[in-house]
N, C-alpha and C. Protein backbone atom coordinates (compact mmCIF):
# COMPACT_ATOMS: atom_id res chain seq x y z
N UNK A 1 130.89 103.31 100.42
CA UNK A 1 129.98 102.65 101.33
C UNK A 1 129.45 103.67 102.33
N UNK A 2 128.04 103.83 102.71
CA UNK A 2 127.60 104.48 103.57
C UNK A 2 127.16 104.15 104.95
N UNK A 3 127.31 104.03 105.47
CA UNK A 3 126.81 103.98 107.09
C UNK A 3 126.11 104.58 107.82
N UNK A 4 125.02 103.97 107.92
CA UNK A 4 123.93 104.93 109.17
C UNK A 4 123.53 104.56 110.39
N UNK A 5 123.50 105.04 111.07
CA UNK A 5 123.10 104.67 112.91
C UNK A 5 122.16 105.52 113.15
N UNK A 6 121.63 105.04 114.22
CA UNK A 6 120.35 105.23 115.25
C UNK A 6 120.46 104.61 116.88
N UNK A 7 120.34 105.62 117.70
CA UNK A 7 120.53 104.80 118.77
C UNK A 7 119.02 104.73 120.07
N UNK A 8 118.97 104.17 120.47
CA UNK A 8 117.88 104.10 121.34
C UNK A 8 118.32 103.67 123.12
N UNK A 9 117.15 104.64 123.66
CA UNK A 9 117.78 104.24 124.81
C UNK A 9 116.03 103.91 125.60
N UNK A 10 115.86 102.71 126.36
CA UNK A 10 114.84 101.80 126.37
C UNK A 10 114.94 101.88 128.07
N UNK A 11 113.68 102.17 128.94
CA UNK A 11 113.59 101.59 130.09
C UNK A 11 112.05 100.97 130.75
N UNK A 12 112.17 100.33 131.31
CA UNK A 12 111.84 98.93 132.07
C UNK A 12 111.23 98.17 131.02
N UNK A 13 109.94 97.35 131.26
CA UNK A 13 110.20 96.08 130.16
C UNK A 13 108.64 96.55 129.49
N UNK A 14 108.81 95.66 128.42
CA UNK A 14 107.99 95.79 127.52
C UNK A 14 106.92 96.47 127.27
N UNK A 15 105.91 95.96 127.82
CA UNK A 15 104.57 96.65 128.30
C UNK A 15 104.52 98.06 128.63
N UNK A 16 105.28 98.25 129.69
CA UNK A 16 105.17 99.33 130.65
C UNK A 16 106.28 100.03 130.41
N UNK A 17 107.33 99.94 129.78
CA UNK A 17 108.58 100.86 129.07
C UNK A 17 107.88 101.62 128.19
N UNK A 18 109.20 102.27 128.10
CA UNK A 18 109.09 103.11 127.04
C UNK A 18 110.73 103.64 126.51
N UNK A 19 110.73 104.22 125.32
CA UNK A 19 111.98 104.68 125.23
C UNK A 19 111.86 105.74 123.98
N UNK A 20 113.20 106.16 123.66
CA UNK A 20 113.89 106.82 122.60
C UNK A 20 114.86 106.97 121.59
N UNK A 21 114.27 107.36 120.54
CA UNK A 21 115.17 106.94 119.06
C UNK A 21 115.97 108.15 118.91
N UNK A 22 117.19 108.50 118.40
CA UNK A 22 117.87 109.32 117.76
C UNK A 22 118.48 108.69 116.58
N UNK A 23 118.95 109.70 116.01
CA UNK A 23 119.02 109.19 114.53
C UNK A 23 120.85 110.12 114.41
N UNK A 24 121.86 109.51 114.27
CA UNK A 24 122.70 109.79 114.30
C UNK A 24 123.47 111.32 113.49
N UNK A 25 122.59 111.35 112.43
CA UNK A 25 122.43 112.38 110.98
C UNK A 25 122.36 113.92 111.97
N UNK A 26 121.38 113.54 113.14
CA UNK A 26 120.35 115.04 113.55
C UNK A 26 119.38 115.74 112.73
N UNK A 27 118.64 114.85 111.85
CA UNK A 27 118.18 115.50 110.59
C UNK A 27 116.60 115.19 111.27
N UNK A 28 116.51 113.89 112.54
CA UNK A 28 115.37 114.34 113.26
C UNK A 28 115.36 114.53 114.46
N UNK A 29 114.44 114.74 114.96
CA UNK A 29 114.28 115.32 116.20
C UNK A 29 114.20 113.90 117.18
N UNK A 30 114.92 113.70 118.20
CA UNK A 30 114.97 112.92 119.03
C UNK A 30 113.12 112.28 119.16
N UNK A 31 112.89 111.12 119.40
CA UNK A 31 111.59 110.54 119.46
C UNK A 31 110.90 109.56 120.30
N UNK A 32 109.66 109.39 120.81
CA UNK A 32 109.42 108.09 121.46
C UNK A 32 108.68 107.14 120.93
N UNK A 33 109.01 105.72 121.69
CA UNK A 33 108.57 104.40 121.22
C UNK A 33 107.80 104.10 122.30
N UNK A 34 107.34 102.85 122.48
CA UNK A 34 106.52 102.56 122.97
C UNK A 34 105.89 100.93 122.55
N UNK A 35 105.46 100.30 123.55
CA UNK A 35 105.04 99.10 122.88
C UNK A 35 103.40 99.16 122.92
N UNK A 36 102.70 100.17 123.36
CA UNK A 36 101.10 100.30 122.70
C UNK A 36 101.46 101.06 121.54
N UNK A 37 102.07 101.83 121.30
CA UNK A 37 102.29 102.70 119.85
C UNK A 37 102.61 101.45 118.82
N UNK A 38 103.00 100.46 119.09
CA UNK A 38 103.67 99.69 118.26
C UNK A 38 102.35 99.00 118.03
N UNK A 39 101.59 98.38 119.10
CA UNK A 39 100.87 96.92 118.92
C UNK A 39 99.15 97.35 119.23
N UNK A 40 99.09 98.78 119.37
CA UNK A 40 97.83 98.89 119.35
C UNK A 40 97.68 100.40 118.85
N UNK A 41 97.04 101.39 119.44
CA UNK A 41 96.89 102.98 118.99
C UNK A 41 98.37 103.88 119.02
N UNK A 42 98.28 104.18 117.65
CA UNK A 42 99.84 104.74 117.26
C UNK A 42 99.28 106.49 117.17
N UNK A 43 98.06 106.91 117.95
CA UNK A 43 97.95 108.14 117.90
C UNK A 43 98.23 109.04 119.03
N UNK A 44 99.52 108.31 119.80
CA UNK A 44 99.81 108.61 120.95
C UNK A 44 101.23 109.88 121.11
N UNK A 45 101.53 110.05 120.00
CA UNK A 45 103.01 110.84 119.83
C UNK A 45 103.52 109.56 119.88
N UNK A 46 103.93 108.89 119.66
CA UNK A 46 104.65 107.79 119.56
C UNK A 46 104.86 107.25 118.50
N UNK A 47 106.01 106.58 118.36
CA UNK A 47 105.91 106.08 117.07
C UNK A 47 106.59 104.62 117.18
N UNK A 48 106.93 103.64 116.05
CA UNK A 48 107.24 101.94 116.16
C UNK A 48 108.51 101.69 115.47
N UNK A 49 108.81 100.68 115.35
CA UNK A 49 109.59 100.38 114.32
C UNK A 49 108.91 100.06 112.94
N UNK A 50 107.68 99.77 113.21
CA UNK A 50 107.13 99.07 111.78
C UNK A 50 106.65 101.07 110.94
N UNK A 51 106.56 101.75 111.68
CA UNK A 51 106.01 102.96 111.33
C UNK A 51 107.68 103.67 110.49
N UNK A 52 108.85 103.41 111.25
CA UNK A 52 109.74 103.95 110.77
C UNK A 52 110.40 103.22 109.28
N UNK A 53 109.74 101.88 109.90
CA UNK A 53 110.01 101.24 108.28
C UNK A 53 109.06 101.79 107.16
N UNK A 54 107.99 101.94 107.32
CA UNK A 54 107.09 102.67 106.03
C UNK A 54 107.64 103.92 105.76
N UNK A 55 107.69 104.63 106.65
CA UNK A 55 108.90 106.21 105.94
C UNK A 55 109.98 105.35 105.48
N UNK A 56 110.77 104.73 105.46
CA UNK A 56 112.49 103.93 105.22
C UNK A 56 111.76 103.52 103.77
N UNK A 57 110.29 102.80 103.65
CA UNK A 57 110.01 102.16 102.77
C UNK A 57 109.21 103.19 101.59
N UNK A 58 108.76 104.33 101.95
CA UNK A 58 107.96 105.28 101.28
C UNK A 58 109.16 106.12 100.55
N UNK A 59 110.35 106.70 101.28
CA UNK A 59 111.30 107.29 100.69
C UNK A 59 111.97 106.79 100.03
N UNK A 60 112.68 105.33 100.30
CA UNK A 60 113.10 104.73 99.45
C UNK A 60 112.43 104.37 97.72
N UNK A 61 111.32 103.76 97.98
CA UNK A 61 110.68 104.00 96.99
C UNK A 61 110.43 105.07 96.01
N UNK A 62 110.36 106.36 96.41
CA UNK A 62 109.89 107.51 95.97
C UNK A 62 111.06 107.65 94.96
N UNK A 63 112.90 107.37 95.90
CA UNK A 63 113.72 107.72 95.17
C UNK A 63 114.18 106.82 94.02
N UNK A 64 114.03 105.10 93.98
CA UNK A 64 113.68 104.73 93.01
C UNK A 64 112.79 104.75 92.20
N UNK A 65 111.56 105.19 92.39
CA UNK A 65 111.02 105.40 91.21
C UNK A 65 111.66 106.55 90.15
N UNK A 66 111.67 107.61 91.12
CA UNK A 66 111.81 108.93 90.48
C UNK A 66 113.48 108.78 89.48
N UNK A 67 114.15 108.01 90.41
CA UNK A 67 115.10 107.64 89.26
C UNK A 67 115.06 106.61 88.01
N UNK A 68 114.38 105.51 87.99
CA UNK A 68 113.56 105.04 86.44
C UNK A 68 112.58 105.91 85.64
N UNK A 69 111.87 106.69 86.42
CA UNK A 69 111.42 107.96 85.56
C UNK A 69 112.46 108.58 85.22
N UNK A 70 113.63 108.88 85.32
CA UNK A 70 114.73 109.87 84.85
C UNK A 70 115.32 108.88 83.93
N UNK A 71 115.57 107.72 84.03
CA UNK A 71 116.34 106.96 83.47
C UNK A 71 115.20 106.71 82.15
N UNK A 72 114.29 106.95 82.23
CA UNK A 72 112.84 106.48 81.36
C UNK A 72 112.76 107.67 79.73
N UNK A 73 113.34 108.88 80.52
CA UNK A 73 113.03 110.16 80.02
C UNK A 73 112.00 110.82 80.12
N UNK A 74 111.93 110.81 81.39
CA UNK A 74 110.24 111.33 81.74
C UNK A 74 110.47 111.58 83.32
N UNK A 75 111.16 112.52 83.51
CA UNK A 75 111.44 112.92 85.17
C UNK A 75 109.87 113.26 86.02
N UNK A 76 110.00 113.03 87.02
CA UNK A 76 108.19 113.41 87.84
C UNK A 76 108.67 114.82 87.65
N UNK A 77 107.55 115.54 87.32
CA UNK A 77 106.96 116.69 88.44
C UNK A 77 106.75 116.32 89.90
N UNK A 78 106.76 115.84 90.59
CA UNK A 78 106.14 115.59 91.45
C UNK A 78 105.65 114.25 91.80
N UNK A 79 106.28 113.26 93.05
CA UNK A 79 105.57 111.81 93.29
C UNK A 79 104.92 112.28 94.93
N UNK A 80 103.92 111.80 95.45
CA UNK A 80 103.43 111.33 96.41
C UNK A 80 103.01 109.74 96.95
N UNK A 81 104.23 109.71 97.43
CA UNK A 81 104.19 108.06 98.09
C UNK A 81 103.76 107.85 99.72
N UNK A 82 103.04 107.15 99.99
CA UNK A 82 103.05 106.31 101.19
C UNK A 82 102.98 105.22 101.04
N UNK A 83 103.50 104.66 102.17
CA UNK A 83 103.61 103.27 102.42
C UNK A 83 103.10 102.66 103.89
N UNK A 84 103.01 101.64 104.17
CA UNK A 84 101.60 100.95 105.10
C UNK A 84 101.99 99.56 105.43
N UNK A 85 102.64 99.59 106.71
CA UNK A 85 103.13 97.51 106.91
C UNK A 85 101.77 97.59 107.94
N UNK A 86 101.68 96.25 108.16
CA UNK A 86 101.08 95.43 108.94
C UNK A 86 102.00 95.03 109.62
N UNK A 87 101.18 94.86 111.30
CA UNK A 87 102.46 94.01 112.17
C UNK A 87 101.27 93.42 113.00
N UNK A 88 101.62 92.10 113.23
CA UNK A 88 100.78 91.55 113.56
C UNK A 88 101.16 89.85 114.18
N UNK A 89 100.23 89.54 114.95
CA UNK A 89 100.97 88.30 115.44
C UNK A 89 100.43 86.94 115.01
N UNK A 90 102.04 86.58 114.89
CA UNK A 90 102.13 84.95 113.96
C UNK A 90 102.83 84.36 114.74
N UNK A 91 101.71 83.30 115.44
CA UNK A 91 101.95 81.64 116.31
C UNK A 91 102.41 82.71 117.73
N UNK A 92 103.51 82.00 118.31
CA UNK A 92 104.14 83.00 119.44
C UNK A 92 104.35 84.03 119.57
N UNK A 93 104.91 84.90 118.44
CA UNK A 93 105.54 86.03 118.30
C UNK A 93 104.98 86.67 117.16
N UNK A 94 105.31 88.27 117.03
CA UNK A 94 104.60 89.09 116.29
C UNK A 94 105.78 89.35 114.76
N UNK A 95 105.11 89.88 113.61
CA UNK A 95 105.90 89.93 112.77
C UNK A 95 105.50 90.48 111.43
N UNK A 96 106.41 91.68 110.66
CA UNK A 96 105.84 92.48 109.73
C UNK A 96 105.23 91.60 108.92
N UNK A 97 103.98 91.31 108.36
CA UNK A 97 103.65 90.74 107.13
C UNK A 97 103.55 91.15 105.77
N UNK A 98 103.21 92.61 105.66
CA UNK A 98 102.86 93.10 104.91
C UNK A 98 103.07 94.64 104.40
N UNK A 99 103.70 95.14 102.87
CA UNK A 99 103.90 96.46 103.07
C UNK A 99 103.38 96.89 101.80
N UNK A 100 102.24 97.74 102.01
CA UNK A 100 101.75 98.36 100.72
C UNK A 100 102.34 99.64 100.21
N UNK A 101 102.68 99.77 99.11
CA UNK A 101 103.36 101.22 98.53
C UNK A 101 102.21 101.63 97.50
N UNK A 102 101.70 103.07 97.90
CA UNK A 102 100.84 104.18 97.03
C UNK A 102 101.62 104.77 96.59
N UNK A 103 101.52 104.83 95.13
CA UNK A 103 102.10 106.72 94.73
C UNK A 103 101.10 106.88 93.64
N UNK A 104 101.11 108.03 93.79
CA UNK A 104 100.74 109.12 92.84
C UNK A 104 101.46 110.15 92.32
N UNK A 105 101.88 110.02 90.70
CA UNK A 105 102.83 110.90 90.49
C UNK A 105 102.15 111.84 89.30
N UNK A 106 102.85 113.03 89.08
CA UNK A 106 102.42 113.66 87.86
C UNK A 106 103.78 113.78 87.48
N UNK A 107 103.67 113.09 85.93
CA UNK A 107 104.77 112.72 84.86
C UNK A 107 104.46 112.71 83.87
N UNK A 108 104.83 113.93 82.98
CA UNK A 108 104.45 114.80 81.41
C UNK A 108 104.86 113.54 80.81
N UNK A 109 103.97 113.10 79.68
CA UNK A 109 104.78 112.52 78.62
C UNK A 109 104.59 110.78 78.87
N UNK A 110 103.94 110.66 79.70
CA UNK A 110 103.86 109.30 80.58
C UNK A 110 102.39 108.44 80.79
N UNK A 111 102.45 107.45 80.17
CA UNK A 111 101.06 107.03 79.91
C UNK A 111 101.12 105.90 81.80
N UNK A 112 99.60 105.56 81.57
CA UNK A 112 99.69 104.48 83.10
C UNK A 112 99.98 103.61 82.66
N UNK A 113 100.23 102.97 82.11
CA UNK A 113 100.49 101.27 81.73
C UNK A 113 102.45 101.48 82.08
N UNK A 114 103.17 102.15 81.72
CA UNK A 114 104.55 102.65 82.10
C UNK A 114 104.49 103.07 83.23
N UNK A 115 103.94 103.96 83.39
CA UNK A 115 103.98 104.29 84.86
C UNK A 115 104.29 102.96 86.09
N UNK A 116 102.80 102.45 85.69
CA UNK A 116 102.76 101.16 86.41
C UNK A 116 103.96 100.57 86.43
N UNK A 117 104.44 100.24 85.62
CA UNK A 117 105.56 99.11 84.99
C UNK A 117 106.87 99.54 85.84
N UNK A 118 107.09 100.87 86.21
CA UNK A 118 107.96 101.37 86.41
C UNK A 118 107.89 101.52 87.89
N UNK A 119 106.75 101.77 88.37
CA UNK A 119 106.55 101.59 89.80
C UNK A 119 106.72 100.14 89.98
N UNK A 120 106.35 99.24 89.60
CA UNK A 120 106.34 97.64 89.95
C UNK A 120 107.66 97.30 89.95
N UNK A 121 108.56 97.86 89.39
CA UNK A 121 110.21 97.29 89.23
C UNK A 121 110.68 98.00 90.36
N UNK A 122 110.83 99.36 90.50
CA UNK A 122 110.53 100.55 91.56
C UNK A 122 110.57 99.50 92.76
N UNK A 123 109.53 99.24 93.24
CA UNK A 123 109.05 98.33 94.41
C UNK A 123 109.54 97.26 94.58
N UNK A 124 110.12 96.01 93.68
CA UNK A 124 111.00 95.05 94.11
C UNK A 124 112.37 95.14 94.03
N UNK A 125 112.68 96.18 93.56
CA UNK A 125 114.27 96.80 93.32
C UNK A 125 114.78 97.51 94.63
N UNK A 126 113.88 98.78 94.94
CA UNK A 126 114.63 99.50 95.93
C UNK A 126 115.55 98.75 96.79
N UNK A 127 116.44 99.25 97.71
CA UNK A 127 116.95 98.62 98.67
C UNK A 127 116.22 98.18 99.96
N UNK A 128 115.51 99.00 100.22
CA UNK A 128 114.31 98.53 101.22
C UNK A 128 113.47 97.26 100.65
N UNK A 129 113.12 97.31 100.01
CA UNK A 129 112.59 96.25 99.88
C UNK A 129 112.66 94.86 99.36
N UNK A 130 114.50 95.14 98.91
CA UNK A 130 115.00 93.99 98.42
C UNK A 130 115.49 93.36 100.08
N UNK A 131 115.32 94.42 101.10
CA UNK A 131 116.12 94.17 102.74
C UNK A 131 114.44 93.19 102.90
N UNK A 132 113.55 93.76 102.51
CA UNK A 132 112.38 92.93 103.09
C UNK A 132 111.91 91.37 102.68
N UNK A 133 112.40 91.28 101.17
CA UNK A 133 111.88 90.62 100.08
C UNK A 133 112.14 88.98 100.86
N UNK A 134 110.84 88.24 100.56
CA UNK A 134 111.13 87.09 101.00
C UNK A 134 110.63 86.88 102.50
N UNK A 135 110.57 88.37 102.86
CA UNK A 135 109.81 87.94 104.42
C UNK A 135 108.32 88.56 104.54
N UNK A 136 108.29 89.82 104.16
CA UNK A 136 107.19 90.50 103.95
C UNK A 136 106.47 90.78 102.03
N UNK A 137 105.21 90.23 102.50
CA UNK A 137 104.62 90.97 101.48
C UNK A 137 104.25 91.83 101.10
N UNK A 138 105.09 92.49 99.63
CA UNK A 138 105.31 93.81 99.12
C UNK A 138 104.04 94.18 97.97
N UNK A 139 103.44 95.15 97.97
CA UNK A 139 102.27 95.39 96.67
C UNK A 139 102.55 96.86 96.64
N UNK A 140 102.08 97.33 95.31
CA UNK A 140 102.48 98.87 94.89
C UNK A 140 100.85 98.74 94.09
N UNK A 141 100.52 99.86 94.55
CA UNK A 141 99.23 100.91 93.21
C UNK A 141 100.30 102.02 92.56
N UNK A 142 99.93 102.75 91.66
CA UNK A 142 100.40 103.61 91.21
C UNK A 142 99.47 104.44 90.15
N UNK A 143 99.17 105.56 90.40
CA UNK A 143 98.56 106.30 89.18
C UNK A 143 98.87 107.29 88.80
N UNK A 144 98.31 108.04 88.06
CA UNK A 144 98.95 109.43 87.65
C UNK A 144 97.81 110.49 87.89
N UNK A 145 98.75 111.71 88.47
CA UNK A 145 97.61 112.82 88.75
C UNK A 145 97.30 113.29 87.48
C-alpha cells in the first residue's frame, strides 16, 4: 500500500487569502494557491486544485495507457497527454464537471482504431479517474503521431 501527502498552509479567508502546497515526496517545489487562480485567471503563478487534478489526471493516464500498450505488444515511443477539468458553479456551490484527456502517441505497429480502444479503457480504468467516475465527466481523443 502506498501513501501520499501534501500539506497546505492557508491564510485569511477565501477571497482575499492565499496559501501553500507542499508535496510531502519534495519532488516539487513548494507552491501557491489562491482563490482567483482557482475561479478566474490561472496566469497568475498560481495554481488550483482543479489544475493539480489535470496533472494527477494527465499522468495517471499517460501511465495507464502506456501500460496496455505494453500489455498490447506495442510499447509507445513516446505519449503526450494533457488533460483539462472544468470547475464551475452548480446551484450554491462550485464543482469539477468535467475532464478531458488528449494524447498523442507514437506507437510502431499500431493502427488508430486500437489505439483508440486502448486509450478509452486507459481513461475509465486509471485510478484517477475511477476516484472521479460518477461525479465528473470523463472524455479522451487520442491519435497517433
Amino acid at each position: 500500500m502506498a501513501v501520499r501527502r501534501a500539506d497546505v498552509i492557508w491564510e485569511k479567508d477565501l477571497v482575499h487569502g492565499s496559501g501553500k502546497v507542499k508535496v510531502a515526496s519534495g519532488a516539487l517545489p513548494e507552491f501557491p494557491i489562491s482563490w482567483p487562480a482557482r475561479s478566474e485567471d490561472n496566469s497568475n503563478g498560481k495554481t488550483s486544485p482543479e489544475e493539480l487534478l489535470a496533472a494527477a489526471q494527465a499522468s495517471c493516464f499517460a501511465m495507464a495507457l502506456s501500460a496496455a500498450l505494453a500489455r498490447n505488444k506495442t510499447p509507445p515511443e513516446r505519449l503526450d497527454v494533457s488533460a483539462q477539468c472544468t470547475f464551475e458553479k452548480v446551484g450554491e456551490g462550485y464543482k469539477v464537471t468535467t475532464m478531458e484527456i488528449n494524447a498523442r502517441g507514437r506507437v510502431p505497429n499500431l493502427d488508430l482504431p486500437k489505439f483508440e480502444e486502448l486509450a478509452k479503457n486507459a481513461a475509465s480504468t486509471c485510478p484517477i479517474s475511477t476516484a472521479l467516475k460518477g461525479n465528473v465527466q470523463i472524455s479522451e481523443t487520442a491519435v497517433l503521431l
